[in-house]
N, C-alpha and C. Protein backbone atom coordinates (compact mmCIF):
# COMPACT_ATOMS: atom_id res chain seq x y z
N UNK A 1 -6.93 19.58 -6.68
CA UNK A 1 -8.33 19.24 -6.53
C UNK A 1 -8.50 17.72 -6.65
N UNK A 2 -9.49 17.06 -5.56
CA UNK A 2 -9.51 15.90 -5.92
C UNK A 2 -10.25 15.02 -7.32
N UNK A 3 -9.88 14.32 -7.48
CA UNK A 3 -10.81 13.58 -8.82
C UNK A 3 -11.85 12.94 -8.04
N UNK A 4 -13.21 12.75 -8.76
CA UNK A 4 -14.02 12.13 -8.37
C UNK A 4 -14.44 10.79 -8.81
N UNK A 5 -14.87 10.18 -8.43
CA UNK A 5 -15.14 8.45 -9.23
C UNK A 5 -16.35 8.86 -9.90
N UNK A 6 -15.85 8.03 -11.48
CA UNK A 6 -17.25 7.90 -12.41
C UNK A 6 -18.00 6.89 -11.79
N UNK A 7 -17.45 6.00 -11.57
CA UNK A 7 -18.15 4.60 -11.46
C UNK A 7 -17.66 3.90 -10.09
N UNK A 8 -18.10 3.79 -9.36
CA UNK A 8 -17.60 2.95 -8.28
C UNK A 8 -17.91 1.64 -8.21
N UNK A 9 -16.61 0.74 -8.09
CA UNK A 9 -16.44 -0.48 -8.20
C UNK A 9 -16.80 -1.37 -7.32
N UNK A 10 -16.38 -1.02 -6.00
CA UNK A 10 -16.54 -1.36 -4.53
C UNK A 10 -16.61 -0.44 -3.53
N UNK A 11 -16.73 -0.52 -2.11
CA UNK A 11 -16.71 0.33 -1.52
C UNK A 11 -16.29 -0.83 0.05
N UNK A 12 -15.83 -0.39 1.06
CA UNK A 12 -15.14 -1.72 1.68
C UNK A 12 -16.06 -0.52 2.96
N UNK A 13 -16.12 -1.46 3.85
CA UNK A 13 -16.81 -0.83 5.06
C UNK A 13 -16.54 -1.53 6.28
N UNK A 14 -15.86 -0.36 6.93
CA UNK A 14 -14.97 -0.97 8.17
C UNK A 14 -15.85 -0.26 9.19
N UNK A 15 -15.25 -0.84 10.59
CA UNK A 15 -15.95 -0.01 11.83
C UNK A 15 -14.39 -0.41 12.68
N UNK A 16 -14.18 0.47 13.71
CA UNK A 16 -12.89 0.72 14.52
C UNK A 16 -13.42 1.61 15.82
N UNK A 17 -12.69 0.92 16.39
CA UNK A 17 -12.85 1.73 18.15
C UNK A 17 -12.04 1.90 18.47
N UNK A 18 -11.56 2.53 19.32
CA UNK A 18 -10.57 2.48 20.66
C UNK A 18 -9.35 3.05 19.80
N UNK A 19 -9.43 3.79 18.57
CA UNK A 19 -8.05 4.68 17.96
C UNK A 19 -6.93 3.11 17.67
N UNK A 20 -5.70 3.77 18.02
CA UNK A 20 -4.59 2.59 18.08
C UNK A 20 -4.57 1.57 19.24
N UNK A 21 -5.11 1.68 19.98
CA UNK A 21 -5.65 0.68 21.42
C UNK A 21 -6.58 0.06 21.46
N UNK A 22 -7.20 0.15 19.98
CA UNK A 22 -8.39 -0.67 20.10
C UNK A 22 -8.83 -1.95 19.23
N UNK A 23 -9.67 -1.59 18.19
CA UNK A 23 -10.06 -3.01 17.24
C UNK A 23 -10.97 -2.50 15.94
N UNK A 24 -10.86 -3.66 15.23
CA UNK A 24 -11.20 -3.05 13.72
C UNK A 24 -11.96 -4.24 12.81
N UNK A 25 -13.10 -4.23 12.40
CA UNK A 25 -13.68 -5.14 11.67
C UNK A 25 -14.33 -4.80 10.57
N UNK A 26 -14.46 -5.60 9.25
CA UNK A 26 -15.13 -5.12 8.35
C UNK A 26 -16.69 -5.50 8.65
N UNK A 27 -17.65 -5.19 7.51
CA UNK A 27 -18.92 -5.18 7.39
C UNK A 27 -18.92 -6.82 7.12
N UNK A 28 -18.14 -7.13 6.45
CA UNK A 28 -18.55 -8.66 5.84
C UNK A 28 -18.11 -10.01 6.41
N UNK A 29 -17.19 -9.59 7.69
CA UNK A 29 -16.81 -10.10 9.13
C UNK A 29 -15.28 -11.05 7.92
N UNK A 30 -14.58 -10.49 6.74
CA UNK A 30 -13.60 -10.94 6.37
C UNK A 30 -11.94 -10.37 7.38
N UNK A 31 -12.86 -9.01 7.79
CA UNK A 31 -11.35 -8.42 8.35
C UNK A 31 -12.08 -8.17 9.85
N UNK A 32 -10.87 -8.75 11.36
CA UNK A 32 -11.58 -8.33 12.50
C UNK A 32 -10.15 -8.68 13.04
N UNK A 33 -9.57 -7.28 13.56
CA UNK A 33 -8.27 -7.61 14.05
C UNK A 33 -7.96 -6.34 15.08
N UNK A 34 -7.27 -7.37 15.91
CA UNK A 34 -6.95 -6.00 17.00
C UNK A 34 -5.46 -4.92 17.07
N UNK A 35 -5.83 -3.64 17.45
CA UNK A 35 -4.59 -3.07 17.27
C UNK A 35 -4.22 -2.44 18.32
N UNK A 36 -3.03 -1.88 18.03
CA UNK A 36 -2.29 -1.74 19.08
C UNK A 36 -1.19 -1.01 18.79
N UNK A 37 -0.75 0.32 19.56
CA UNK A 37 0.58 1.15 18.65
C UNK A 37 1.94 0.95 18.50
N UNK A 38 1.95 1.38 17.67
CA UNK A 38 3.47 0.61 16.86
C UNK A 38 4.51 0.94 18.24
N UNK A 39 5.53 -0.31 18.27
CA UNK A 39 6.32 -0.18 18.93
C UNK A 39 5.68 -0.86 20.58
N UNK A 40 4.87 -0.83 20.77
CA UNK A 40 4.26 -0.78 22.03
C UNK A 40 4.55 -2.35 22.85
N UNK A 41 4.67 -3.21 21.63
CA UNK A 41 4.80 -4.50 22.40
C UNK A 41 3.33 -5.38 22.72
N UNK A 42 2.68 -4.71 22.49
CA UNK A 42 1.32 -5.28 22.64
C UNK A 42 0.33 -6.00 21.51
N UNK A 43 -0.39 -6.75 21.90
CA UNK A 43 -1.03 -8.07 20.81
C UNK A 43 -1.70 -6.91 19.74
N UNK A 44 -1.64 -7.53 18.39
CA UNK A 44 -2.22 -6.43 17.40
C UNK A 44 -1.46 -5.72 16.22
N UNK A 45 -2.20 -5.38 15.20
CA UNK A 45 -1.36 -5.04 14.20
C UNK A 45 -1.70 -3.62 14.40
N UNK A 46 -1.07 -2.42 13.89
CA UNK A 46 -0.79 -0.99 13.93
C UNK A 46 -1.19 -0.97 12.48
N UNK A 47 -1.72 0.73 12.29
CA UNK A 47 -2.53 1.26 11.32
C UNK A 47 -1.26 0.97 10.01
N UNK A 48 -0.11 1.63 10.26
CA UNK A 48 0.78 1.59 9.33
C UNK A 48 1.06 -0.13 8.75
N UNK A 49 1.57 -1.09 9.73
CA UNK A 49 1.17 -2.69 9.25
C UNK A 49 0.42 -2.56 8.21
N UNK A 50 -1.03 -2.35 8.45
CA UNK A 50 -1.83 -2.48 7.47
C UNK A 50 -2.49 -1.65 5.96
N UNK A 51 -1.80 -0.50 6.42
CA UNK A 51 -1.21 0.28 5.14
C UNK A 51 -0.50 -0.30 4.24
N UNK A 52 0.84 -0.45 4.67
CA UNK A 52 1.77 -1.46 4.44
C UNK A 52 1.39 -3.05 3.23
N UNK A 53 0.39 -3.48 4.01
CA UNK A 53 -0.25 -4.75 3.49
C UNK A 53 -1.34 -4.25 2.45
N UNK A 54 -1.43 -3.27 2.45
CA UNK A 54 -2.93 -2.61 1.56
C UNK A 54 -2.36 -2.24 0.48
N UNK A 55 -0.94 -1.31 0.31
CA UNK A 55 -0.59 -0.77 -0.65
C UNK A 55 -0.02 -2.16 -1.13
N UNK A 56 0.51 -2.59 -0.58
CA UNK A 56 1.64 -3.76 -1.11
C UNK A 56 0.62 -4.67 -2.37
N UNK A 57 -0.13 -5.07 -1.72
CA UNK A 57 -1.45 -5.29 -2.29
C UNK A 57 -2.40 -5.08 -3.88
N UNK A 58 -2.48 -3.36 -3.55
CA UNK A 58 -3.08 -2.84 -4.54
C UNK A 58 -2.00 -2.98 -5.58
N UNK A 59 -0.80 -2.91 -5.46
CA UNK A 59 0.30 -2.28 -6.50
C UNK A 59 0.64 -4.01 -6.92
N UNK A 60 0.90 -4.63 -6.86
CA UNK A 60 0.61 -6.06 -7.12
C UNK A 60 -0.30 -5.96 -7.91
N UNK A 61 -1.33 -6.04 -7.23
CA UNK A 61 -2.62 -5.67 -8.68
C UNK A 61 -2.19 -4.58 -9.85
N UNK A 62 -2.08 -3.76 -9.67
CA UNK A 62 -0.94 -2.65 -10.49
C UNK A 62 -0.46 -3.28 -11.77
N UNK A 63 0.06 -4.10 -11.11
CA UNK A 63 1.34 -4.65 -12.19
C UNK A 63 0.84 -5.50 -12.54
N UNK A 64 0.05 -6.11 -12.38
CA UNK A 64 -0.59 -7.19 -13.00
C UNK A 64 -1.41 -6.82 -14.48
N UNK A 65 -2.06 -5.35 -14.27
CA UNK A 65 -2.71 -5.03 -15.07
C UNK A 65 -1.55 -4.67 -15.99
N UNK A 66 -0.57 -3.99 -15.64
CA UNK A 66 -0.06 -3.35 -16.41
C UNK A 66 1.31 -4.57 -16.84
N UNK A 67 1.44 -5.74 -16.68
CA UNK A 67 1.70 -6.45 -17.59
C UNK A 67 1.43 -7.08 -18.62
N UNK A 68 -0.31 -7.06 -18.04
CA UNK A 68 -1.23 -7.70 -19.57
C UNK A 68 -1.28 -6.64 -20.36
N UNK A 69 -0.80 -5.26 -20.07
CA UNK A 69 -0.99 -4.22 -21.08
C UNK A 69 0.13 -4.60 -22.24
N UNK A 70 1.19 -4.63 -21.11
CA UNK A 70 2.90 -4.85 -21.85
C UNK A 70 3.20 -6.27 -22.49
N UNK A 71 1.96 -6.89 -23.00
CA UNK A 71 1.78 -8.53 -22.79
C UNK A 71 3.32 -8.85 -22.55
N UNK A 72 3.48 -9.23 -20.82
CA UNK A 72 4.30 -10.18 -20.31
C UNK A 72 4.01 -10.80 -19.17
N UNK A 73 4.66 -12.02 -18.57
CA UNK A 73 3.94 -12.74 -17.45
C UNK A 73 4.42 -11.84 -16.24
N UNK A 74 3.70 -11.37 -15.51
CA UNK A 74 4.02 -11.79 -14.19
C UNK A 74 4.48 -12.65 -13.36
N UNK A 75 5.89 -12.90 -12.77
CA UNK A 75 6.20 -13.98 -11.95
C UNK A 75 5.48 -14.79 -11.03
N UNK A 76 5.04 -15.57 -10.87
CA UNK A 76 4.38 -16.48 -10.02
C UNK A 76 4.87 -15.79 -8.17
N UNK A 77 5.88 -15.99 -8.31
CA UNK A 77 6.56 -15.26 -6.89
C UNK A 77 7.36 -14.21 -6.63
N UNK A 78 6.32 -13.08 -7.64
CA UNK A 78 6.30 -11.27 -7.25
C UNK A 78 5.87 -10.87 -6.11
N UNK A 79 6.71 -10.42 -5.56
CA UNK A 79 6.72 -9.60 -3.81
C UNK A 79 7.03 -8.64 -3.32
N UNK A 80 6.13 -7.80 -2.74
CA UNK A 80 6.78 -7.06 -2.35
C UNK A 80 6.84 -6.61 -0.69
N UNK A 81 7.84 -5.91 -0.29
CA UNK A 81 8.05 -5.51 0.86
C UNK A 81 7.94 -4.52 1.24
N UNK A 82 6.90 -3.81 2.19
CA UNK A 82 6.92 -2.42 2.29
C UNK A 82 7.21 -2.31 3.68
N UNK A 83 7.69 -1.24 3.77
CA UNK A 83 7.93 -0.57 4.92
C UNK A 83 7.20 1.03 5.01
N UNK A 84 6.90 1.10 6.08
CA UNK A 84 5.89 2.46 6.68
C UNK A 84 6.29 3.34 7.79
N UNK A 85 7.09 4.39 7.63
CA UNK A 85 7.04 4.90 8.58
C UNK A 85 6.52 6.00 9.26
N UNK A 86 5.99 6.18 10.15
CA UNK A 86 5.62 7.00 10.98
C UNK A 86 6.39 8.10 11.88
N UNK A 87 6.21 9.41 11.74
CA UNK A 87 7.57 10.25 12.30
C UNK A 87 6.55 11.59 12.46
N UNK A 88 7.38 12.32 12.87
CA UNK A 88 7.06 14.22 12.79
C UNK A 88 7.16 14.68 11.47
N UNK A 89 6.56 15.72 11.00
CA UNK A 89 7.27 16.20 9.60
C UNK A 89 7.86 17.70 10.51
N UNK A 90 8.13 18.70 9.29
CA UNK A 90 8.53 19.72 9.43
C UNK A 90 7.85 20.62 10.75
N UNK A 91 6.98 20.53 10.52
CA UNK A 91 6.22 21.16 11.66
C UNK A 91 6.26 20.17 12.40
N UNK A 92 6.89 20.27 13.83
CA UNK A 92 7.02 19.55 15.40
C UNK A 92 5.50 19.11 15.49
N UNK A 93 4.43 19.60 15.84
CA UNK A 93 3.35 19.14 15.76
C UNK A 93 2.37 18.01 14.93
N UNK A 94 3.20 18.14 13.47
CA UNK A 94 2.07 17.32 12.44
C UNK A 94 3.13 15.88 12.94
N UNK A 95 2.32 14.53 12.60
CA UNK A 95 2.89 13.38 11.83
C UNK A 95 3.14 13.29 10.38
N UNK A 96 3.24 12.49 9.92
CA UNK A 96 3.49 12.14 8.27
C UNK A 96 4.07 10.56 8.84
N UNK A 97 3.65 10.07 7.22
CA UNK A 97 4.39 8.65 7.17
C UNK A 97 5.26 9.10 5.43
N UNK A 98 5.99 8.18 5.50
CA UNK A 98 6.98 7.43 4.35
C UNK A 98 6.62 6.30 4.41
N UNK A 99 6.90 6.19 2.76
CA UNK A 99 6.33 4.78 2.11
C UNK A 99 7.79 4.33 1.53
N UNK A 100 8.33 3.11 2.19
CA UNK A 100 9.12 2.58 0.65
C UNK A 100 8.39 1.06 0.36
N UNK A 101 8.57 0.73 -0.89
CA UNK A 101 7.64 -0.79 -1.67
C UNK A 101 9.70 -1.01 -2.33
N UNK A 102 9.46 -2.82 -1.37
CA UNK A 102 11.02 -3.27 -2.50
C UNK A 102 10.22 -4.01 -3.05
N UNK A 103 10.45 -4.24 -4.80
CA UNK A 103 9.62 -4.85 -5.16
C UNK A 103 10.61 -5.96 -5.70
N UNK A 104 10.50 -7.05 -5.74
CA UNK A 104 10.86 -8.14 -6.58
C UNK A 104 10.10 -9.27 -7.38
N UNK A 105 10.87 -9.28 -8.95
CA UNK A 105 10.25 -9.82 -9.79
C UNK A 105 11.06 -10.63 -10.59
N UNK A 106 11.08 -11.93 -9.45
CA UNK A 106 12.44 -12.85 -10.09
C UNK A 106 12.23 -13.45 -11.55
N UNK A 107 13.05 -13.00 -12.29
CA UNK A 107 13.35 -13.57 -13.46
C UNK A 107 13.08 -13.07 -14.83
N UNK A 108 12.95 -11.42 -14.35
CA UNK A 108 12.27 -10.57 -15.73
C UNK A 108 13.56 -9.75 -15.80
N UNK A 109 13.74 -9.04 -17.10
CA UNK A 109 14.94 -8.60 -17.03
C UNK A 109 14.72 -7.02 -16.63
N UNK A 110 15.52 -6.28 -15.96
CA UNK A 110 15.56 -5.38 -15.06
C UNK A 110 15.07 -4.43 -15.88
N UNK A 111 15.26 -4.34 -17.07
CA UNK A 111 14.66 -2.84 -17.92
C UNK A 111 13.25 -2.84 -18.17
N UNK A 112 12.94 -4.21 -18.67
CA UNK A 112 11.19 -4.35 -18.37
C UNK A 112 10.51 -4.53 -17.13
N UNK A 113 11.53 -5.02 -15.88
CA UNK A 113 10.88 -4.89 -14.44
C UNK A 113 10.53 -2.93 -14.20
N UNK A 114 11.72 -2.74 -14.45
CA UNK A 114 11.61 -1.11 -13.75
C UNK A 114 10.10 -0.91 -14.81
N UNK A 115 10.05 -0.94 -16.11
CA UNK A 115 9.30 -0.03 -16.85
C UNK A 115 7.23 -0.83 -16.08
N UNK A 116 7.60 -1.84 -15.83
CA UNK A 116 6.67 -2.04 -15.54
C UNK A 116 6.12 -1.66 -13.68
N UNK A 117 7.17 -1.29 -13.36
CA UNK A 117 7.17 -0.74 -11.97
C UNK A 117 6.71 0.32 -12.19
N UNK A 118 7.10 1.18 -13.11
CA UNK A 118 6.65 2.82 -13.60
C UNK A 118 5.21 2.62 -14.03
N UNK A 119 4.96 1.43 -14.13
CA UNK A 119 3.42 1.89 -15.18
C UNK A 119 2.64 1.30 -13.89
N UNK A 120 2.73 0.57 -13.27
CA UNK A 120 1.81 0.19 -11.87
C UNK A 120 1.42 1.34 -11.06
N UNK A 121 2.91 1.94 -10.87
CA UNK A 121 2.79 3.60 -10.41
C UNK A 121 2.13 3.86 -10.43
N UNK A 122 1.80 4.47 -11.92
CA UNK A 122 0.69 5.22 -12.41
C UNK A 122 -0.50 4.94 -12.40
N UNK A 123 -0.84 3.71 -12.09
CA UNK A 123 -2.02 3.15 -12.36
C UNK A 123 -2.67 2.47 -11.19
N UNK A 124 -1.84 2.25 -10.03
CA UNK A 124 -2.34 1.82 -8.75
C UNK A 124 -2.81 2.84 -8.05
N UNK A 125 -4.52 2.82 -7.30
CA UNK A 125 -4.97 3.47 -6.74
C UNK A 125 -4.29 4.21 -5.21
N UNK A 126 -3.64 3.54 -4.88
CA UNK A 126 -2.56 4.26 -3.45
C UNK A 126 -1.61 4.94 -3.78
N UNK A 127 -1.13 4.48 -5.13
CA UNK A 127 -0.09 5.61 -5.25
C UNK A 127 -0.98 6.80 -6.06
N UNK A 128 -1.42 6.80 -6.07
CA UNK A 128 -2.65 7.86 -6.72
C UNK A 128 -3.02 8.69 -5.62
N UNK A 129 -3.11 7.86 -4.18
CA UNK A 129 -4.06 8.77 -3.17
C UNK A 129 -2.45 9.29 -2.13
N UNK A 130 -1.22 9.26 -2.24
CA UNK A 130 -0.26 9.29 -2.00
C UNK A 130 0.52 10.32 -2.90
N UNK A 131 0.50 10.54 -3.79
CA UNK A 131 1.18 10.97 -4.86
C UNK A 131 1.51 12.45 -4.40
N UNK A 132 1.96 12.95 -4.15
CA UNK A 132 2.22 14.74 -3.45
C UNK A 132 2.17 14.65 -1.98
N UNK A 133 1.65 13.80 -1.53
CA UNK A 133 1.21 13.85 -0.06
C UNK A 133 1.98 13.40 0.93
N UNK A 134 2.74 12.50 0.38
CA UNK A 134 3.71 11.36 1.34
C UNK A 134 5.05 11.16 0.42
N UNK A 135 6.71 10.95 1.27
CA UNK A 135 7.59 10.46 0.14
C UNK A 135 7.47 9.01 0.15
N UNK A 136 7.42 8.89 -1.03
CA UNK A 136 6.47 7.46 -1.44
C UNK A 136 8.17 6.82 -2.24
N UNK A 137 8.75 5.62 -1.93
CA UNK A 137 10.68 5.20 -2.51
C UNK A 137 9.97 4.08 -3.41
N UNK A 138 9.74 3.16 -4.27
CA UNK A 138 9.71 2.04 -5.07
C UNK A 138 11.00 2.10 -5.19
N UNK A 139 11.69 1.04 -5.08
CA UNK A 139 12.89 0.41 -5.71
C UNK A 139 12.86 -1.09 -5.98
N UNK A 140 13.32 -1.48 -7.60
CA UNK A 140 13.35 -2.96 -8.06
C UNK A 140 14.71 -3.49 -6.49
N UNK A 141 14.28 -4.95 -6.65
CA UNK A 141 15.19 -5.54 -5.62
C UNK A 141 15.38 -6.95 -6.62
């Protein structure tokens, strides 16, 4: 069952045409970009790209919180790399994507990187809306 929001923080408001062939802008004219389907060769970023850049994103924030929990710094030049893919699942008919996030966090030592990778997990809203739904890989890099 889904959870519902007590409190809503924000709410982001996009408009999109034309599916993967088309274009995409927010309400507040910060996001206006054209797309175009993966692989295709054509000008434009693809839905997954920007998945990609969204989760990468939120989970950054993630860890941020959840280092001031663990009081430790965050690296100045924490990154991560995601990759998105797009495929068939079991059933010939459906799609599905896979998520992997490489995360790197130069200069923390690997037992407090992972533990703090585990607690972003838990606490970043995409892997929240992902969590059963998609195989979702984090690995420290």
């Amino acid at each position: 069952m889904a959870k519902k929001l007590d409190k809503v923080l924000y709410t982001a408001h996009t408009h999109t045409t034309g599916g993967r062939d088309g274009a995409g802008s927010s309400s507040d004219g910060a996001l206006d970009v054209k797309l175009s389907p993966p692989g295709s060769g054509k000008p434009g970023a693809n839905p997954e790209q920007l998945f990609g850049i969204g989760y990468s994103a939120c989970f950054i924030g993630a860890m941020q919180i959840t280092a001031a929990a663990m009081q430790i710094k965050l690296p100045a030049d924490t990154a991560i790399d995601a990759s998105v893919s797009l495929g068939r699942t079991d059933n010939d008919s459906a799609y599905g994507l896979a998520v992997t996030l490489a995360v790197s966090l130069p200069g923390l030592d690997r037992l407090q990187a992972q533990q703090l990778i585990d607690g972003a997990h838990q606490a970043c809203p995409y892997s929240h809306a992902t969590r059963g739904n998609i195989e979702v890989t984090i690995t420290l890099v």
